[in-house]
Protein backbone atom coordinates (compact mmCIF):
# COMPACT_ATOMS: atom_id res chain seq x y z
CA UNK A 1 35.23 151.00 61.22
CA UNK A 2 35.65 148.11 58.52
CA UNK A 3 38.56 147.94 56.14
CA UNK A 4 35.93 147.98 53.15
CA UNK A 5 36.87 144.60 51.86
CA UNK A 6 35.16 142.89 49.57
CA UNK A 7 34.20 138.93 49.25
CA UNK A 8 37.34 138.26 46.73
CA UNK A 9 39.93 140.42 48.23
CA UNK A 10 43.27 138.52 48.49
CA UNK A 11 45.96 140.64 51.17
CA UNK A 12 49.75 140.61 50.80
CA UNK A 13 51.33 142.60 53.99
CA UNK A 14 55.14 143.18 53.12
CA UNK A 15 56.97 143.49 56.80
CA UNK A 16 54.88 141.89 58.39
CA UNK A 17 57.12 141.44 61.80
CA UNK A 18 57.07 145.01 62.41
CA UNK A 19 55.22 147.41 64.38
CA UNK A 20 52.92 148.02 61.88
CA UNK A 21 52.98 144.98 59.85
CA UNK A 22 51.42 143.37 63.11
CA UNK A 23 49.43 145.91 63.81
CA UNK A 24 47.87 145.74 60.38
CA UNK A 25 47.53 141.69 60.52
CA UNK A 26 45.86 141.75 63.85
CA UNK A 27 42.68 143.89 62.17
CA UNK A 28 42.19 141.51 59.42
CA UNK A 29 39.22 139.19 59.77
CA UNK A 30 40.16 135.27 59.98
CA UNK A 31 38.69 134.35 57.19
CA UNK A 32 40.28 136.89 54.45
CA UNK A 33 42.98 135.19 52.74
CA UNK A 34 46.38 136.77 53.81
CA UNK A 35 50.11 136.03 52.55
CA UNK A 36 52.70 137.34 55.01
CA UNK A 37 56.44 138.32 53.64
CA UNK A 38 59.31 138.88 56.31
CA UNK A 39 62.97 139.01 55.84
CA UNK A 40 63.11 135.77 58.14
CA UNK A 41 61.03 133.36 57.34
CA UNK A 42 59.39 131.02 60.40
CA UNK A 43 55.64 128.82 60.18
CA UNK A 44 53.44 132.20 59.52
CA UNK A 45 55.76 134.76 57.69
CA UNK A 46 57.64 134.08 54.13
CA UNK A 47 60.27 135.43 52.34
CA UNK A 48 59.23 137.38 49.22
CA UNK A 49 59.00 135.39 46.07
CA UNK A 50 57.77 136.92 42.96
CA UNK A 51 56.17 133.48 42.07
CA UNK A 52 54.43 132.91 45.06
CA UNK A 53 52.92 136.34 44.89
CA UNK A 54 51.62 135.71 41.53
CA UNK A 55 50.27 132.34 42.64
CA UNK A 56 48.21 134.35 45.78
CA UNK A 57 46.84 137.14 43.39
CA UNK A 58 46.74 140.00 45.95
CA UNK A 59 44.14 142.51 45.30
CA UNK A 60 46.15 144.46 48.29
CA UNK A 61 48.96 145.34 49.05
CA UNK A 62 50.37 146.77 52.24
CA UNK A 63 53.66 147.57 52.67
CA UNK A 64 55.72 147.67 55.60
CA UNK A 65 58.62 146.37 55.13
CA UNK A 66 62.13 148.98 55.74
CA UNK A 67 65.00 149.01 57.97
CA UNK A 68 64.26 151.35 60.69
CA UNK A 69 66.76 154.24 60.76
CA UNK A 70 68.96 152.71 64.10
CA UNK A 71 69.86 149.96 61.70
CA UNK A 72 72.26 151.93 59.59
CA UNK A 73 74.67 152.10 62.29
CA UNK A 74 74.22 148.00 61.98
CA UNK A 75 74.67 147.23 58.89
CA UNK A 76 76.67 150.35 57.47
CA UNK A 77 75.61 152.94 55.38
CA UNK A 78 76.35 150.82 52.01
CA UNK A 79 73.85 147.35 53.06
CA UNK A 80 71.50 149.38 55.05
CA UNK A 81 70.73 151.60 51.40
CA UNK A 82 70.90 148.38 49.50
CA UNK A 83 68.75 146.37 51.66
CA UNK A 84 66.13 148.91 51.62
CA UNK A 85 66.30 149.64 48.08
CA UNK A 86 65.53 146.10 47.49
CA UNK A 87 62.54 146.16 49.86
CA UNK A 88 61.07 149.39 47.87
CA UNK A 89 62.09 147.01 44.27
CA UNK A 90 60.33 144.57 46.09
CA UNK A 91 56.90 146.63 46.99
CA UNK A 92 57.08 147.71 43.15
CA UNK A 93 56.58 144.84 41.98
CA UNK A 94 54.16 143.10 43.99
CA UNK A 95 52.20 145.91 43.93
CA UNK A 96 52.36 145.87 39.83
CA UNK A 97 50.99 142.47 39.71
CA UNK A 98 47.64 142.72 37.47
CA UNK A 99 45.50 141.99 40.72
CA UNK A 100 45.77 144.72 42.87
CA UNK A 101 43.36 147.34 43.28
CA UNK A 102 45.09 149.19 45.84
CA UNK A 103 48.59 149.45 47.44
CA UNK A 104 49.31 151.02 50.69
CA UNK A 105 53.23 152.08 52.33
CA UNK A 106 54.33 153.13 55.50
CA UNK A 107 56.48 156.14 55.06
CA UNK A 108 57.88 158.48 57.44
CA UNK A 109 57.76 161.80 58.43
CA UNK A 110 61.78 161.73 58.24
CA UNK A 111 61.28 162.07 54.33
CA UNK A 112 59.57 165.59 54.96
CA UNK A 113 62.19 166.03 58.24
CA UNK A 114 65.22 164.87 57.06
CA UNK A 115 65.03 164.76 53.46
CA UNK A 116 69.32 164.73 53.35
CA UNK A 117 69.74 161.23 55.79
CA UNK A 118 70.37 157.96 54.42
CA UNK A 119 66.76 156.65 55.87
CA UNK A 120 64.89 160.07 54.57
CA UNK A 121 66.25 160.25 51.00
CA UNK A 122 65.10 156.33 51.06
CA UNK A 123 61.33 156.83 52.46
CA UNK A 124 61.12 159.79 49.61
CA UNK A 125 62.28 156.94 46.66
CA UNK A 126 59.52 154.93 48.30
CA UNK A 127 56.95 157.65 47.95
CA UNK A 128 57.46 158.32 44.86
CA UNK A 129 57.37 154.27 43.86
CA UNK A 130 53.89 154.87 45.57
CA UNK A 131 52.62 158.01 43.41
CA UNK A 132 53.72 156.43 40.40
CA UNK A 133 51.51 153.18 41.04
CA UNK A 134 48.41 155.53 40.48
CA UNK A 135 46.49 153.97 37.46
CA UNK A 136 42.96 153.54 36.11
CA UNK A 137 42.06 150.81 38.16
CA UNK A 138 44.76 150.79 41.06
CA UNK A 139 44.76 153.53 43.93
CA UNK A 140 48.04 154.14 46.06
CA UNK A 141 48.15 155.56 49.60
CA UNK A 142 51.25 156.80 51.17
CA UNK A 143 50.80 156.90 54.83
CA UNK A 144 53.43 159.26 56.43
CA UNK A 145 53.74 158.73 60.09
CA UNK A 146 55.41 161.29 62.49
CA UNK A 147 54.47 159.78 66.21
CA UNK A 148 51.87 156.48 66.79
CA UNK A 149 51.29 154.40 69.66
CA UNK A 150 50.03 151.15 70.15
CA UNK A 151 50.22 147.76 71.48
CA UNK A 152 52.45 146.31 68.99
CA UNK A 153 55.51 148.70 69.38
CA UNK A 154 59.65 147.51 69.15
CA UNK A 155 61.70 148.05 71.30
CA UNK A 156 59.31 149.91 73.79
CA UNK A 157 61.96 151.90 75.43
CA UNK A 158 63.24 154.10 72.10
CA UNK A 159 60.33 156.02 72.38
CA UNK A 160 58.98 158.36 74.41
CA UNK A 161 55.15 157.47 74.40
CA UNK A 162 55.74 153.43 75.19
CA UNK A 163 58.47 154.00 77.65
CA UNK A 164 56.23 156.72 79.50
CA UNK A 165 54.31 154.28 79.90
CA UNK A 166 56.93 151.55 81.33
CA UNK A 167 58.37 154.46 83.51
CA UNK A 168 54.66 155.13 85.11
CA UNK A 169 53.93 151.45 85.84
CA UNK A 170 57.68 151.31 87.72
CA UNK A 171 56.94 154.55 89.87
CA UNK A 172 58.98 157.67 88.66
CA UNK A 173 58.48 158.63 84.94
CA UNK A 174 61.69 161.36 83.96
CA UNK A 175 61.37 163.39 80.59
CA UNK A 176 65.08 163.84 79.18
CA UNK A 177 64.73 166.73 76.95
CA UNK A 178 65.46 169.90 78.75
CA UNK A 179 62.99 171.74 76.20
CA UNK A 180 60.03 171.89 75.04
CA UNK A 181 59.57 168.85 73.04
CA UNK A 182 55.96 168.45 71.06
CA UNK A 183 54.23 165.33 69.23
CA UNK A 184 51.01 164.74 67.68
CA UNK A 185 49.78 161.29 68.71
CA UNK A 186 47.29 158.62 66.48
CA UNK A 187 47.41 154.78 67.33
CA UNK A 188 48.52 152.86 64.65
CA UNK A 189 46.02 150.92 63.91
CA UNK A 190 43.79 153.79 63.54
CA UNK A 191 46.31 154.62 60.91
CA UNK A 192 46.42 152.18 59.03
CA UNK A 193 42.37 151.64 58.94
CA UNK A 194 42.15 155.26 57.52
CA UNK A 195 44.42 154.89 54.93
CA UNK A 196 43.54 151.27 53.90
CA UNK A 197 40.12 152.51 53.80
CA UNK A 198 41.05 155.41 51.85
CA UNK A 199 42.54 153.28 49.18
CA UNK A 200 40.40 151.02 48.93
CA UNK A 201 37.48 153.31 48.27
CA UNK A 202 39.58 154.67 45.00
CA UNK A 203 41.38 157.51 46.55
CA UNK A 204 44.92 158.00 46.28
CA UNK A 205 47.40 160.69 47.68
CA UNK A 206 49.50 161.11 50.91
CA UNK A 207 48.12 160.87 54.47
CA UNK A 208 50.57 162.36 57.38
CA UNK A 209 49.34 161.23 60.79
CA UNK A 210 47.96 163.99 63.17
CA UNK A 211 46.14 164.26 66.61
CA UNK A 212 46.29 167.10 69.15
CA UNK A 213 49.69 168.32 69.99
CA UNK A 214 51.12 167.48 73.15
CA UNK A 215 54.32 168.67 74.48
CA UNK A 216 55.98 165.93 76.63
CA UNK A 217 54.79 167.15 79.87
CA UNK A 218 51.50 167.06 78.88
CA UNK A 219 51.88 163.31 78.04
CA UNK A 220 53.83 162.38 81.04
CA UNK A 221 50.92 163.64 82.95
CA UNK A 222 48.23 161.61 80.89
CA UNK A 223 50.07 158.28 81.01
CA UNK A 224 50.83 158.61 85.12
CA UNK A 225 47.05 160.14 85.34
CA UNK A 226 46.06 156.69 83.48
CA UNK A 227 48.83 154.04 84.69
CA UNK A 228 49.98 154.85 88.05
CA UNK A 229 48.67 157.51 89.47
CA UNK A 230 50.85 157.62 92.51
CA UNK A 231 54.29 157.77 90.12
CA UNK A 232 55.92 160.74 90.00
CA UNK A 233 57.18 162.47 87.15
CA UNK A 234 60.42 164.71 86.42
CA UNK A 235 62.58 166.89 83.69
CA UNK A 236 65.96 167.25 83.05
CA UNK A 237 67.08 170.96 83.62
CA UNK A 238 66.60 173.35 80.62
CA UNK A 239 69.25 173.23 78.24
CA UNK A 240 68.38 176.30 76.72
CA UNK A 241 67.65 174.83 73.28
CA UNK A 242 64.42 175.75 71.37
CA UNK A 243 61.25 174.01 71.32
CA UNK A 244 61.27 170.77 68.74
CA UNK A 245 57.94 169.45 67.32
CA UNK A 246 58.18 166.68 65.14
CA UNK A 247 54.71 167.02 63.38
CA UNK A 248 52.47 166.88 60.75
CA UNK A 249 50.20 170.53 60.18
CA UNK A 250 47.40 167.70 61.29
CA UNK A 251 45.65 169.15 57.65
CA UNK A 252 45.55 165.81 55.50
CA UNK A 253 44.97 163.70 58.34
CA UNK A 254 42.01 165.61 59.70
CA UNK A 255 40.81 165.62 55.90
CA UNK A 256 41.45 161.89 55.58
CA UNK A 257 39.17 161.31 59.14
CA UNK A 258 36.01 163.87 58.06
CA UNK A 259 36.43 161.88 54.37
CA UNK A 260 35.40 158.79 56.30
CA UNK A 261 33.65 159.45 59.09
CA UNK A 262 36.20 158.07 61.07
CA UNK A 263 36.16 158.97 64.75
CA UNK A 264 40.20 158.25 66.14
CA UNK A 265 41.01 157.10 69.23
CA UNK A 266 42.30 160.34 72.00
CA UNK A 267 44.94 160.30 73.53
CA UNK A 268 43.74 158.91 77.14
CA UNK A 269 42.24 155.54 74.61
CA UNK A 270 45.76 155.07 73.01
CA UNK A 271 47.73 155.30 76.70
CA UNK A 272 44.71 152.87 78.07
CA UNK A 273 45.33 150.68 74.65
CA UNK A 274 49.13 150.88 74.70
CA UNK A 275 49.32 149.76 78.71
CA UNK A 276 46.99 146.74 78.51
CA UNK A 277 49.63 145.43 76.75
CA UNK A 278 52.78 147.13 77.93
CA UNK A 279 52.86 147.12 81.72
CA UNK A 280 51.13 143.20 82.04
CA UNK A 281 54.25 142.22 79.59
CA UNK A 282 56.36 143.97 81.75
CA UNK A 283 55.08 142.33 85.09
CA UNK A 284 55.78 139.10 83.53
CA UNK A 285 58.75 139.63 82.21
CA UNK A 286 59.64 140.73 85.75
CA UNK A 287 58.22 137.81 87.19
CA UNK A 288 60.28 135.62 84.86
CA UNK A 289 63.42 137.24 85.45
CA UNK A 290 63.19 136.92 89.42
């Protein structure tokens, strides 16, 4: 599936360190101009200047720049809500510029979840930034993820699908939660080509990531069946707490998918995606560290 660019279209990705900033950069084709913004600047990524935004003319915008929510404990509550309210100021604006046709952020399913948190109350101001960008000429896609895999995760071992993955390739995989613990999995670029897509063809409106739901068994079993066949896999004894699913209903995304004729990646492609990358990082890093 293409991105549905056109000849003149001019990309500005906001965050584009992150997970999904990089995941985003990696799909677009060499010869598309492309203006990277991080809060560190180094020879490919910027810091955000109004002016220099202007100068570049985007005619998208993708957004992707927020502290994740383990950096409140950080920076503090007080920086960690001003930082981020500057990043959504800053995705206002660039987005406002008279060039773009469509802008693009990377919520979170904490604004649906945890709508009273610091990070939550944050990712619903930047939602609504998003809705209100809607004009005549200018669509505006809110892409809420819940759970995504790919190659271009942080910090590999904070969640459950990556370090799976880590655990498999070392020989003994062991699921913490002592209850039944379900996610709906779509990799991120897969994501982010839907709702680019969707924006750029004119459509505007929130997209929650879906995908079959899979308790954490389940997945434990996929990524040994797929990494290391031979590991062995565990639980922690029941704890006598209810099941937790952290999930979309899997409605808009399915909707978003049959809109485009997009066919996703399953789950056994995002494990077999994911690993490439994972496990021959982790062999080397092993093989530097002896």
């Amino acid at each position: 599936m293409t991105l549905g660019l056109t000849p003149t279209d001019r990309i500005a990705v906001l965050g584009a360190r992150g997970w999904f900033g990089s995941t985003f950069c990696s799909l677009i084709p060499a010869d598309v101009p492309l203006l990277r913004t991080a809060s560190s600047p180094d020879e490919r990524h910027a810091p955000w200047s109004r002016s220099a935004l202007e100068d570049f003319a985007p005619t998208v915008v993708v957004n992707c720049a927020f502290l994740t929510r383990e950096r409140e404990a950080v920076e503090g509550l007080e920086r960690f809500t001003a930082i981020n309210t500057s990043l959504i100021e800053q995705f206002e604006a660039t987005a406002n510029l008279p060039s773009v046709r469509a802008a693009i952020t990377v919520s979170s399913g904490a604004a649906v979840t945890e709508p009273d948190s610091a990070y939550g109350s944050l990712k619903i101001s930047e939602e609504q930034v998003a809705n209100s960008l809607v004009g005549p000429v200018r669509s505006s896609v809110v892409l809420r993820a819940y759970s995504v895999s790919g190659p271009f995760v942080r910090r590999p071992r904070d969640y459950a699908f990556s370090d799976f993955i880590l655990q498999a390739a070392e020989g003994s995989v062991v699921i913490q939660a002592g209850h039944p613990v379900f996610r709906r999995y779509v990799g991120a670029s897969d994501a982010l080509q839907v709702a680019v897509r969707s924006a750029l063809e004119g459509w505007s409106g929130t997209i929650e990531t879906g995908g079959p739901l899979v308790e954490m068994a389940e997945l434990a079993e996929r990524i040994v069946a797929r990494v290391n066949p031979a590991a062995t896999i565990s639980r922690a004894e029941a704890d006598g707490l209810p099941a937790q699913t952290y999930a979309s209903d899997d409605t808009t995304w399915q909707q978003a998918c049959d809109r485009l004729a997009f066919v996703p990646m399953d789950l056994d492609q995002q494990i077999d995606e994911t690993a490439r990358v994972l496990v021959r990082e982790s062999i080397e890093g092993a093989g530097h560290d002896g």
